[in-house]
Protein backbone atom coordinates (compact mmCIF):
# COMPACT_ATOMS: atom_id res chain seq x y z
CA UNK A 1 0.00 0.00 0.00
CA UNK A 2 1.04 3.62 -0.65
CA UNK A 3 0.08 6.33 -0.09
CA UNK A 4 0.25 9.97 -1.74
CA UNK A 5 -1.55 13.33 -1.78
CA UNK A 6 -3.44 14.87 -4.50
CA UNK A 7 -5.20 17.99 -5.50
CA UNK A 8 -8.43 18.40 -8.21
CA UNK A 9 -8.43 21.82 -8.99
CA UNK A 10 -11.56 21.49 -10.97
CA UNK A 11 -14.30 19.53 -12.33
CA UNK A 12 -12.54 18.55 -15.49
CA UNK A 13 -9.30 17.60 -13.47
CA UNK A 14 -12.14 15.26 -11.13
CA UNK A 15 -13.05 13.72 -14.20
CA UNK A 16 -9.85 13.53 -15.93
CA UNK A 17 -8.70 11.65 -12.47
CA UNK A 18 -11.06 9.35 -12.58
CA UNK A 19 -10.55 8.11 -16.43
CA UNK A 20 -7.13 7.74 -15.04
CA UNK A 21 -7.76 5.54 -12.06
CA UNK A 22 -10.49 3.63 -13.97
CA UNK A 23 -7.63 1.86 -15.97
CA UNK A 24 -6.88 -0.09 -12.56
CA UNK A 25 -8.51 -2.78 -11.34
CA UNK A 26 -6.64 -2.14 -7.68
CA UNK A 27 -8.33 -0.38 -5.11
CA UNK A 28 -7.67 2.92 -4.96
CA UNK A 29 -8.99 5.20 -1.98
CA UNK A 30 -9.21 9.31 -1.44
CA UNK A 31 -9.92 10.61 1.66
CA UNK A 32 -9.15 14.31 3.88
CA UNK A 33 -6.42 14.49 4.56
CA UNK A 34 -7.47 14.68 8.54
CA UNK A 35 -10.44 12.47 8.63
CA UNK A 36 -9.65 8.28 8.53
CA UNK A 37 -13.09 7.66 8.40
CA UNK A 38 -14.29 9.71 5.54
CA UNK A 39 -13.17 7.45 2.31
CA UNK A 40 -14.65 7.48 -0.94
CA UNK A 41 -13.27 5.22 -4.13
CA UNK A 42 -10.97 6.92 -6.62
CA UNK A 43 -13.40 5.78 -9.20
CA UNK A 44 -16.56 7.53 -8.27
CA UNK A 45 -16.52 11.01 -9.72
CA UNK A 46 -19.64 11.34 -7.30
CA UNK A 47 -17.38 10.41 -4.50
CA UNK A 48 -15.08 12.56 -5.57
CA UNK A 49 -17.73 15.60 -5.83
CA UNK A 50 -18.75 14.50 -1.83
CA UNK A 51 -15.13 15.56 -0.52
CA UNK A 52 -14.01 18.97 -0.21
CA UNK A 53 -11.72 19.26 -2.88
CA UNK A 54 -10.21 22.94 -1.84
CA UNK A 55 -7.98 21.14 0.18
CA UNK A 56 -5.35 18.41 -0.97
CA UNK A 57 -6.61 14.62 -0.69
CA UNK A 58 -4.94 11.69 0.50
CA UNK A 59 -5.15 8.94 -2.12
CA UNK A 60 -4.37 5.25 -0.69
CA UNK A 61 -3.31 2.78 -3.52
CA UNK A 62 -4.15 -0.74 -2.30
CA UNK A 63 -1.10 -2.51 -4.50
CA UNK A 64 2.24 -3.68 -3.93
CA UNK A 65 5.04 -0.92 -4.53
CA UNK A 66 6.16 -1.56 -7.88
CA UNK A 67 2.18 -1.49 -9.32
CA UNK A 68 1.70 1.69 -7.00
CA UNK A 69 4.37 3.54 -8.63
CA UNK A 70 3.09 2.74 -11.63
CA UNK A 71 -0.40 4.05 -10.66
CA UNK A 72 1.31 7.25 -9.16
CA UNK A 73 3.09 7.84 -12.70
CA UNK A 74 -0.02 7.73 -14.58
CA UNK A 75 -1.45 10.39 -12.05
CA UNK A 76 1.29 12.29 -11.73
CA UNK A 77 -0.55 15.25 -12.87
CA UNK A 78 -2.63 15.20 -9.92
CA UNK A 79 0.03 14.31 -6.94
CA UNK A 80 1.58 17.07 -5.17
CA UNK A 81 4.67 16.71 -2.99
């Protein structure tokens, strides 16, 4: 498992994140950043849209590490250091 933040700007970059995660079959969880309790699936643009999205998101990626980096490349427009 890894873990990583991210930040959706906007609508489009919601649903330009999810055709992303969409390619993967692994599970792939965002949730505040503050809140362990509050998780939604990185597939759900409806999810996505229940989150506040002003603030960065922590995205869990439920695969071993050479498959999560792999995930993280493909998003790479979305993860912030």
């Amino acid at each position: 498992m890894k873990e990583v933040k991210v930040f959706l700007h906007s609508m489009e970059e919601i649903q330009s994140f999810v055709a992303v995660t969409s390619k993967f079959p692994e599970k792939l969880d965002l949730m505040p950043q503050d809140d362990e309790f509050t998780r939604v699936s990185g597939k759900s643009v409806m999810g996505i849209f229940s989150l506040d999205c002003s603030h960065p998101l922590l995205l869990r990626i439920h695969a071993d590490d050479a498959r999560a980096e792999e995930i993280c490349t493909a998003l790479k427009a979305f993860v912030i250091a």
